[in-house]
Protein backbone atom coordinates (compact mmCIF):
# COMPACT_ATOMS: atom_id res chain seq x y z
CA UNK A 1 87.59 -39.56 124.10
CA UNK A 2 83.57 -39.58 124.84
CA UNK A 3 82.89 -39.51 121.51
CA UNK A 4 84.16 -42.07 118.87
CA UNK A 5 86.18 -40.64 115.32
CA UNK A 6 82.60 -40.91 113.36
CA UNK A 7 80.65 -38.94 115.81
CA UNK A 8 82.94 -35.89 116.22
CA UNK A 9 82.77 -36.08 112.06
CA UNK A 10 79.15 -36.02 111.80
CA UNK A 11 79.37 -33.33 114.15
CA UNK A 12 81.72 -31.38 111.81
CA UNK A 13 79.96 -31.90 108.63
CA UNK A 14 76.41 -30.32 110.68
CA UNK A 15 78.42 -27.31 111.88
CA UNK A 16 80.03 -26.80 108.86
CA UNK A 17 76.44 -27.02 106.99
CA UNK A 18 75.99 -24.00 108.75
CA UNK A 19 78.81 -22.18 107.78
CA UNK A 20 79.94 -21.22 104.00
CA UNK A 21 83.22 -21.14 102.65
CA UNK A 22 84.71 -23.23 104.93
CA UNK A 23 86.25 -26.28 103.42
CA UNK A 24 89.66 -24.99 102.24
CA UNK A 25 90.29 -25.32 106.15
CA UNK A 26 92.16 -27.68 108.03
CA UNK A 27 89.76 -28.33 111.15
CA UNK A 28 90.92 -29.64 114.61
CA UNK A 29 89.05 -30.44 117.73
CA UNK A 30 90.20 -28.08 120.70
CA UNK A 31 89.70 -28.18 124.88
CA UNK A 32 87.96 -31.42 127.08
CA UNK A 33 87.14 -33.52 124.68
CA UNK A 34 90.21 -33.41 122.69
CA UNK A 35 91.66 -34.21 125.74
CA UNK A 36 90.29 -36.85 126.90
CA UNK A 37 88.43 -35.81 129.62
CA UNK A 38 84.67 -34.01 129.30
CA UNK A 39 81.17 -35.48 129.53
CA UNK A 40 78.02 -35.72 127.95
CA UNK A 41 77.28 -32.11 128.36
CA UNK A 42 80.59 -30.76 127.36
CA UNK A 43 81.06 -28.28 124.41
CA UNK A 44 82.49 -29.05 120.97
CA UNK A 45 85.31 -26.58 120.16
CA UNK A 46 86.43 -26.81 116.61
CA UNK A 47 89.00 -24.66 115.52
CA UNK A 48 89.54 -23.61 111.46
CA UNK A 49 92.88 -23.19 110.50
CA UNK A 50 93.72 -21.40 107.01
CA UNK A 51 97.18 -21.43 105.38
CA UNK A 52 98.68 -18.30 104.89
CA UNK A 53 99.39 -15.09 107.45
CA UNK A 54 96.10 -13.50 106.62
CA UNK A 55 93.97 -11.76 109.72
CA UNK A 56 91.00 -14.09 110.12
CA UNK A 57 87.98 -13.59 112.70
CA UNK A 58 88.52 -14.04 116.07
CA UNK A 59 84.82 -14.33 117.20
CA UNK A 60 83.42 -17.56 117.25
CA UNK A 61 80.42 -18.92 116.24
CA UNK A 62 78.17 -20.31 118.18
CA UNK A 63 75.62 -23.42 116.91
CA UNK A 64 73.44 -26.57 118.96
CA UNK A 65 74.19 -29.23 116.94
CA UNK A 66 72.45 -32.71 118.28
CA UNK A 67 71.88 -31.52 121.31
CA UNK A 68 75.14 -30.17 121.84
CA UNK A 69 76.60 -26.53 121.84
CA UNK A 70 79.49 -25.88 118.96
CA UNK A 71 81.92 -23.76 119.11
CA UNK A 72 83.60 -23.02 116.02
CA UNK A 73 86.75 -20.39 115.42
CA UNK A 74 89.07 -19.27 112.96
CA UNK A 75 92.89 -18.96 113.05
CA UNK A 76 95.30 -18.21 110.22
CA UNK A 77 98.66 -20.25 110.61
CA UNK A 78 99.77 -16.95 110.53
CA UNK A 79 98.00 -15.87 113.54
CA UNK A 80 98.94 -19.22 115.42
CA UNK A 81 102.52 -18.78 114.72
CA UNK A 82 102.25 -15.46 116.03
CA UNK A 83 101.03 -16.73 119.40
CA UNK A 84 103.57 -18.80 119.68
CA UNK A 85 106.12 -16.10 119.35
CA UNK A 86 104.65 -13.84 121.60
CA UNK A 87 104.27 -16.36 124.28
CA UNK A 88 108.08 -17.25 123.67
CA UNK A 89 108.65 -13.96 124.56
CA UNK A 90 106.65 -13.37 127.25
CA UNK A 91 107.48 -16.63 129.16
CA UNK A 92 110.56 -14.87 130.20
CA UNK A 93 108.64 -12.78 132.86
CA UNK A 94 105.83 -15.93 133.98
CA UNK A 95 104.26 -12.91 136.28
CA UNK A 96 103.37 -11.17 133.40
CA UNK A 97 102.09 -13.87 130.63
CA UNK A 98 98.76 -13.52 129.68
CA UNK A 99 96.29 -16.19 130.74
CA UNK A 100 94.40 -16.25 127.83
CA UNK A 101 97.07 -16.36 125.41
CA UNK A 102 98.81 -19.72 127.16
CA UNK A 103 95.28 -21.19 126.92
CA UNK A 104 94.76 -20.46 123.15
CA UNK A 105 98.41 -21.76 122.58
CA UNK A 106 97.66 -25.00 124.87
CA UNK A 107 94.85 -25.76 123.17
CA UNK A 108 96.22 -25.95 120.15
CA UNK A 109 98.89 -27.97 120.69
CA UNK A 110 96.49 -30.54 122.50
CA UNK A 111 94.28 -30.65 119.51
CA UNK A 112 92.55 -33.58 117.89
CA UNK A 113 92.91 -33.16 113.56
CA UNK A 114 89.59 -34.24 111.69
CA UNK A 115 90.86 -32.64 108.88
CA UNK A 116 93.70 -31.27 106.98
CA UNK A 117 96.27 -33.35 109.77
CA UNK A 118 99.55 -31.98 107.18
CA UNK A 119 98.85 -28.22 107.91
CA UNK A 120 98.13 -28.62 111.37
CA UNK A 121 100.92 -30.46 112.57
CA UNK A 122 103.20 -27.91 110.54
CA UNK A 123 101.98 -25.61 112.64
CA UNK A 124 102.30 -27.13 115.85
CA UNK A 125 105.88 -28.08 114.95
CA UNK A 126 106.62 -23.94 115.80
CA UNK A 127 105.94 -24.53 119.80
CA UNK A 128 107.94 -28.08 120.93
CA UNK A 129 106.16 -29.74 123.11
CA UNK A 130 108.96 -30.06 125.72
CA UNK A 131 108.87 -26.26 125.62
CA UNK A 132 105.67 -25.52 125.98
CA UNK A 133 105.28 -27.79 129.56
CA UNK A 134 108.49 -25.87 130.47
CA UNK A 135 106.69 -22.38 130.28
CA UNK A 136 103.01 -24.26 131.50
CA UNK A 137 105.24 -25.44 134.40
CA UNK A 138 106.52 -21.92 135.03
CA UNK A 139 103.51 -20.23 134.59
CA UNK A 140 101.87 -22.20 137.23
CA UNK A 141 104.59 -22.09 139.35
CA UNK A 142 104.87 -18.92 140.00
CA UNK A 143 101.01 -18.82 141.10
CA UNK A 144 101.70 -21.02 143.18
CA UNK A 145 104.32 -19.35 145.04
CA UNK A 146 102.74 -16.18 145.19
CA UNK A 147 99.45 -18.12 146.67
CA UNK A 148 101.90 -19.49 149.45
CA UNK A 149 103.42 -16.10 149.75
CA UNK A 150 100.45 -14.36 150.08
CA UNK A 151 98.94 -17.16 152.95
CA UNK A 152 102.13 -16.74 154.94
CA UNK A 153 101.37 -12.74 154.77
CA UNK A 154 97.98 -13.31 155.59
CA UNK A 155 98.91 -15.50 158.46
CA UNK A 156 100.84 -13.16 159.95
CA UNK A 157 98.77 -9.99 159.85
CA UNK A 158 95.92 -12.70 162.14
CA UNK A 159 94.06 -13.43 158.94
CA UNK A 160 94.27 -17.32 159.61
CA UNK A 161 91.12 -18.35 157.96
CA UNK A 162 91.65 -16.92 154.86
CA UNK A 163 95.28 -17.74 154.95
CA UNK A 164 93.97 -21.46 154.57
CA UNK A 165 91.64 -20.60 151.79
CA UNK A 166 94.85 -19.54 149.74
CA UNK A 167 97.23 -22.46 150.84
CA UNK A 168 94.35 -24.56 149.01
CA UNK A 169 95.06 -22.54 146.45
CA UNK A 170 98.62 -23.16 145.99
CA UNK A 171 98.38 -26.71 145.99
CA UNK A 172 96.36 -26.50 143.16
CA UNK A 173 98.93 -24.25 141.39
CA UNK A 174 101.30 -26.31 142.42
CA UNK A 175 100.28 -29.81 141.65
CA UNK A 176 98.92 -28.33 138.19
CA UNK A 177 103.05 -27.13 137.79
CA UNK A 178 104.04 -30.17 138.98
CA UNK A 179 101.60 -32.08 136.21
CA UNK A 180 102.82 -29.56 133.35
CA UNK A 181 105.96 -30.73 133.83
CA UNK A 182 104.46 -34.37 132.86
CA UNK A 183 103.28 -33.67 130.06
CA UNK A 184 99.54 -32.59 131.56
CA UNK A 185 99.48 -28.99 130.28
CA UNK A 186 95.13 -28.33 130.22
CA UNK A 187 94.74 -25.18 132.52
CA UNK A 188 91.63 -25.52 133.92
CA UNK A 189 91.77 -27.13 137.28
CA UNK A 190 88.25 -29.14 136.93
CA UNK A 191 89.77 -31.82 135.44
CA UNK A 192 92.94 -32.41 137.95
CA UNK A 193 91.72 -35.28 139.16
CA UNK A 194 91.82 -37.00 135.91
CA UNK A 195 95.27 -35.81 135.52
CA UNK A 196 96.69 -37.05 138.55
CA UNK A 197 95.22 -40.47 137.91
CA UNK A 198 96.93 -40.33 134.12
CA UNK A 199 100.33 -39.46 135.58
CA UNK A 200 99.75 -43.01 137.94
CA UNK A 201 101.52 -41.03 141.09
CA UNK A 202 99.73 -42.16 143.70
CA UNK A 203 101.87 -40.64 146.39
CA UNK A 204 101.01 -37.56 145.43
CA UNK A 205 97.64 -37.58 144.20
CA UNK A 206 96.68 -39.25 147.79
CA UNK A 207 98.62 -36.23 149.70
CA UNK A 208 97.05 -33.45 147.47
CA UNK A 209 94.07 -34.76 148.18
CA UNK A 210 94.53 -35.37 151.58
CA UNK A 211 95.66 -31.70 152.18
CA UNK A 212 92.95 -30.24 150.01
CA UNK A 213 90.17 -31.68 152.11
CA UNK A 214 91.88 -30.73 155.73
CA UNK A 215 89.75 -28.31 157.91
CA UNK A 216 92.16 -26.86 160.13
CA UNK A 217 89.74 -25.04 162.97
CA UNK A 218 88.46 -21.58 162.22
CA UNK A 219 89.84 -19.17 164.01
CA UNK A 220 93.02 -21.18 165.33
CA UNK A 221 95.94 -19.41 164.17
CA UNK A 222 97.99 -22.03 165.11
CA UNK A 223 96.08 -24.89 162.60
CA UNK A 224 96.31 -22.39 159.92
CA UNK A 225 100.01 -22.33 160.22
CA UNK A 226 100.30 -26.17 160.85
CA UNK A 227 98.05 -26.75 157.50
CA UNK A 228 100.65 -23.62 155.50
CA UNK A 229 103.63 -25.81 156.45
CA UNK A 230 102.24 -28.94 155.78
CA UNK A 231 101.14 -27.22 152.11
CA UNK A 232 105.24 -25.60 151.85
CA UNK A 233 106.43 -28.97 152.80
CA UNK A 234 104.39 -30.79 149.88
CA UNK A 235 105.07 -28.60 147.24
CA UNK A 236 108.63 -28.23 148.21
CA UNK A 237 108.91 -31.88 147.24
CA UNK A 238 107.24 -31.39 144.19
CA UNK A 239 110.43 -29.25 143.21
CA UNK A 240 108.78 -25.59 144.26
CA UNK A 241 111.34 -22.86 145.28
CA UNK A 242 110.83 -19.59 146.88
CA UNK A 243 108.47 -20.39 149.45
CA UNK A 244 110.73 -21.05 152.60
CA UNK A 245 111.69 -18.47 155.13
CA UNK A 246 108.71 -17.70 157.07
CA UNK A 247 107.14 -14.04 157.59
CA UNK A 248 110.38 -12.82 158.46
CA UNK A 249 110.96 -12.76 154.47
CA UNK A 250 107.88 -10.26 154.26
CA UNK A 251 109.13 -6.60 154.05
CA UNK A 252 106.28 -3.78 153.92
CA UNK A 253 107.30 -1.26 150.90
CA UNK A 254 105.42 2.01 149.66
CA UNK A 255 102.44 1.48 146.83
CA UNK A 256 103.17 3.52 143.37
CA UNK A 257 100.59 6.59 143.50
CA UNK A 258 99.70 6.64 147.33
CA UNK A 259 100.82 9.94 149.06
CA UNK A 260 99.72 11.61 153.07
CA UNK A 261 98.00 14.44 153.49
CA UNK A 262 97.69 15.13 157.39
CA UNK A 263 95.12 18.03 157.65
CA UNK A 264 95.64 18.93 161.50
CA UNK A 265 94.89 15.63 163.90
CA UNK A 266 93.63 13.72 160.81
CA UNK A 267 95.43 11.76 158.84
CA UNK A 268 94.40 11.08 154.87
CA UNK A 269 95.74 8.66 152.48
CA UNK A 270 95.60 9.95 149.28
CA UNK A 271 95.09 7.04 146.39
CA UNK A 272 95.54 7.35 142.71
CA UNK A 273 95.40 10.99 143.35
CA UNK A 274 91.77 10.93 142.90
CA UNK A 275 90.85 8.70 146.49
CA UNK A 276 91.32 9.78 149.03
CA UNK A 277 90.83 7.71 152.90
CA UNK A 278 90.55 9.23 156.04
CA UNK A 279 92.22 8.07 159.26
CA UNK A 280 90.95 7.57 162.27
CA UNK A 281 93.05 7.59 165.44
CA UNK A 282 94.08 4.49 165.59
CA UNK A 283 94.63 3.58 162.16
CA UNK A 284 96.23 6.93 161.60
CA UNK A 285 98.43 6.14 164.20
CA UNK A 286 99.47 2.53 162.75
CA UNK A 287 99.88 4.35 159.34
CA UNK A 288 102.38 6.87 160.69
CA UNK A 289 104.17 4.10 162.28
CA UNK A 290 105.38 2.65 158.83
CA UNK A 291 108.67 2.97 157.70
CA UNK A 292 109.44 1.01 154.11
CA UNK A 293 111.78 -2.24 153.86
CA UNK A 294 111.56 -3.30 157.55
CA UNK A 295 110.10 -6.85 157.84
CA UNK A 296 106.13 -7.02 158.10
CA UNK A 297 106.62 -8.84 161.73
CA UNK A 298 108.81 -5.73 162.79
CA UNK A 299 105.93 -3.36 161.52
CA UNK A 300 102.94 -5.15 163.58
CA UNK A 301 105.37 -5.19 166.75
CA UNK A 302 106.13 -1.78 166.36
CA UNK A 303 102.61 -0.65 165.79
CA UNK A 304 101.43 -2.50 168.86
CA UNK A 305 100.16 -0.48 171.28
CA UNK A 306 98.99 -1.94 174.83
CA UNK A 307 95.12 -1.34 175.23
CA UNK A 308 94.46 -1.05 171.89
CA UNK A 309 93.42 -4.10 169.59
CA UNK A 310 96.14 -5.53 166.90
CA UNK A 311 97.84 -3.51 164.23
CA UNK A 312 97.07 -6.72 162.31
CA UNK A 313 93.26 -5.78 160.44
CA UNK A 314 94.56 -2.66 159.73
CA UNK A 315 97.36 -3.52 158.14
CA UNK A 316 95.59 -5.96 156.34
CA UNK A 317 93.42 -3.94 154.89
CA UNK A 318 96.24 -1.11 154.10
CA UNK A 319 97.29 -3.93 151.68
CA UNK A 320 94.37 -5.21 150.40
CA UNK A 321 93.47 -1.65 149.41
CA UNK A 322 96.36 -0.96 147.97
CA UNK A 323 97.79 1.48 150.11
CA UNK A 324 101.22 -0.68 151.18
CA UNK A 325 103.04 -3.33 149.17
CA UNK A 326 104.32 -6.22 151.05
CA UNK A 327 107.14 -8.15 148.98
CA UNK A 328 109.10 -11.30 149.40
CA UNK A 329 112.91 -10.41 150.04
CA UNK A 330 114.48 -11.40 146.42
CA UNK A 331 111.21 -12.36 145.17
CA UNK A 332 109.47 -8.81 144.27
CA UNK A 333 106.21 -7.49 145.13
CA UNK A 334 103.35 -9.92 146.20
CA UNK A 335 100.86 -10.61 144.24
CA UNK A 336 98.75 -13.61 144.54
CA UNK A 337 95.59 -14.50 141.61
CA UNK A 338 93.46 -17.20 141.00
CA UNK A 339 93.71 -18.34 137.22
CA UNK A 340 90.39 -18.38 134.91
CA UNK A 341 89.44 -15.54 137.44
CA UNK A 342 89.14 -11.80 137.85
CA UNK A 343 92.94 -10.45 137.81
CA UNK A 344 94.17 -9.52 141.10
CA UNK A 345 94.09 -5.52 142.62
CA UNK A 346 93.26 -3.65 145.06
CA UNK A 347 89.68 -3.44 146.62
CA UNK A 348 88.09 -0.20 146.30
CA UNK A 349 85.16 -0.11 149.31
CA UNK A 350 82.17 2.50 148.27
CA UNK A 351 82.01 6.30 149.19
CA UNK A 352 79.81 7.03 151.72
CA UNK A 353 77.55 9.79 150.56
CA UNK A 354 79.19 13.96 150.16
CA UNK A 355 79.60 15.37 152.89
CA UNK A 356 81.87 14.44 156.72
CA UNK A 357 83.69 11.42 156.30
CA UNK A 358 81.52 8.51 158.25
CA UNK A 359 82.60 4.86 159.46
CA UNK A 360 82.33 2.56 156.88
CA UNK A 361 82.40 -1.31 157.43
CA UNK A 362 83.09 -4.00 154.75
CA UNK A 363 81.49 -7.11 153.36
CA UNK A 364 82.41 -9.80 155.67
CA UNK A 365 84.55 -11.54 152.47
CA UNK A 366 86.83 -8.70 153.17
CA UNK A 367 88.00 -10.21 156.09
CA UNK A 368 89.08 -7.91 159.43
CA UNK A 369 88.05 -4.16 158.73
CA UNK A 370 88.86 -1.06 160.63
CA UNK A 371 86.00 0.64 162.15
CA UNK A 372 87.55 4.37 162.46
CA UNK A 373 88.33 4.89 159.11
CA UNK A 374 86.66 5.67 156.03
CA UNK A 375 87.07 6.46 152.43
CA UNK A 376 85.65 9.96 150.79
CA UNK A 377 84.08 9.86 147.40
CA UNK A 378 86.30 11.11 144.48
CA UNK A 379 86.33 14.99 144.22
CA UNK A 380 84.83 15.35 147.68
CA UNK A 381 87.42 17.04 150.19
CA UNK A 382 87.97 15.44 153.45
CA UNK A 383 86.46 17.26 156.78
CA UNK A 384 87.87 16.28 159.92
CA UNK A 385 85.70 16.54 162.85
């Protein structure tokens, strides 16, 4: 650690100074430090852990102690062995296990005692170790291969550039799997480096690192799928499943709570029953063209119309406003997220003002956008020309 067994106890005794009624806890040191990693400007995470089930405050406390800032909670063993049941139970479905709740549980179990070292490993005796990389390993796993699932969408629908951005991401999700497994459960990806180096593979902290830093051309379809399978073909190794098979794996399936309402020549997609988009021709035309469970390659061939420019952007952004689904035959619905991020969803682009639907463009992080079609504000009814 950065700081030596008598520092990190003079840091205690200041903090708790500060803070009454605190010594019947047992106190451990949580997150970098306690890990081994941090520097000189990292925070100081103590965690207070009482005996007994009772409900204690779940807001920390914030203090600058020497310079540094101090972060101090509370957790019953109660509490703690509650987390670990509910994460038992929720590991079944990785997809669905919340973020926050693995962290707390990680952290815990990685923890440095200063004080009270009985209590604390009692109650880190509830989660085995072995288990908890299983269900770190799983967790990260199936990131991972939605990431990769989501690229080779992406890929296919001519969004190359950002295809690569999310194959970056899956090696990440997969080499942090891949490191769970060993033993190197911390989530946050800042310190992956130093993980890598503690597991001594350097076979595959030299590829990682030598597919992370590739800059396949912008705007070359064919690097971005080049760099994709080079990124399938790594994490393969690394014991990955699910992320073979190509686009022809990627069916296009109806979104929960999107309906048509065709209101003469004009088309309107009708979202959450509240939003509602209006079609131009062309994009009204690629929309009626859908028919659920055929293959996403099928759906952009059939779409295609010579003359007019590729069913691809609007497709894309069908699905990235939730309109469509695309799933993974035997693998469910897509759904690719970054962890320590904002939770995946659909984009919702702004109204235009009441009144005649009018072209509306997005950001340029939005990636390909349809220029005949719009969305009308909530509670405004759509006009056709």
């Amino acid at each position: 650690m950065i700081l030596t067994e008598d520092q990190l106890q003079d840091l205690l005794d200041k903090s708790l100074a500060e803070l009454p009624g605190t010594g019947r806890f047992a106190v451990v040191l949580e997150g970098s430090v306690a890990e081994g990693f941090g520097n000189p400007s990292s925070d100081i995470d103590f965690l207070l852990v009482g005996r007994g089930g009772e409900d204690l405050p779940t807001m920390p406390s914030l203090l600058f102690v020497d310079g540094r800032r101090v972060e101090v909670r509370t957790r019953s063993a109660g509490q703690l062995a509650d987390q670990f049941a509910r994460l038992e139970e929720r590991s079944r479905r990785p997809g669905t296990l919340d973020e926050d709740l693995l962290n707390r549980c990680q952290r815990f179990l990685h923890s440095h005692p200063l004080r009270g070292r009985v209590l604390a490993e009692e109650v880190k005796a509830l989660m085995p170790a072995e288990r908890f990389r299983r269900i770190a390993a799983d967790w990260w796993a199936h990131r991972a291969r939605q990431s990769l699932r989501h690229a080779e969408a992406l890929l296919c629908l001519g969004a190359g550039d950002e295809a690569v951005d999310w194959s970056r991401a899956a090696l990440v999700q997969a080499v942090k799997a891949w490191a769970a497994g060993r033993g190197e459960t911390y989530l946050e990806p800042k310190w992956l480096s130093l993980q890598l180096d503690r597991i001594g593979r350097a076979d595959v902290r030299d590829r990682y690192w030598e597919l992370q830093s590739a800059h396949p051309a912008p705007g070359d379809p064919g690097a971005a799928r080049a760099h994709l399978s080079d990124c399938v073909g790594f994490v393969t190794g690394l014991g990955l499943t699910g992320v073979r098979g190509g686009p022809g794996r990627i069916t296009v399936r109806r979104a929960p709570g999107v309906t048509t309402w065709q209101t003469g020549e004009r088309t309107h997609v009708v979202r959450r029953r509240r939003e509602v988009f209006a079609l131009g021709d062309r994009s009204g035309a690629v929309w009626r063209s859908l028919v659920p469970g055929r293959s996403l390659p099928r759906a952009i061939a059939v779409a295609e119309d010579p003359g007019a420019p590729s069913p691809g952007p609007l497709l894309a952004a069908f699905w990235r406003y939730g309109l469509i689904r695309l799933a993974w035959k035997g693998g469910g619905t897509i759904s690719a997220s970054l962890p320590l991020a904002a939770p995946p969803g659909p984009v919702t682009p702004p109204p235009p003002a009441p009144g005649p639907c009018c072209p509306w463009a997005a950001p340029p992080s939005a990636g390909p956008t349809p220029s005949n079609w719009s969305r009308c504000p909530p509670n405004a009814s759509p006009r056709p020309p």
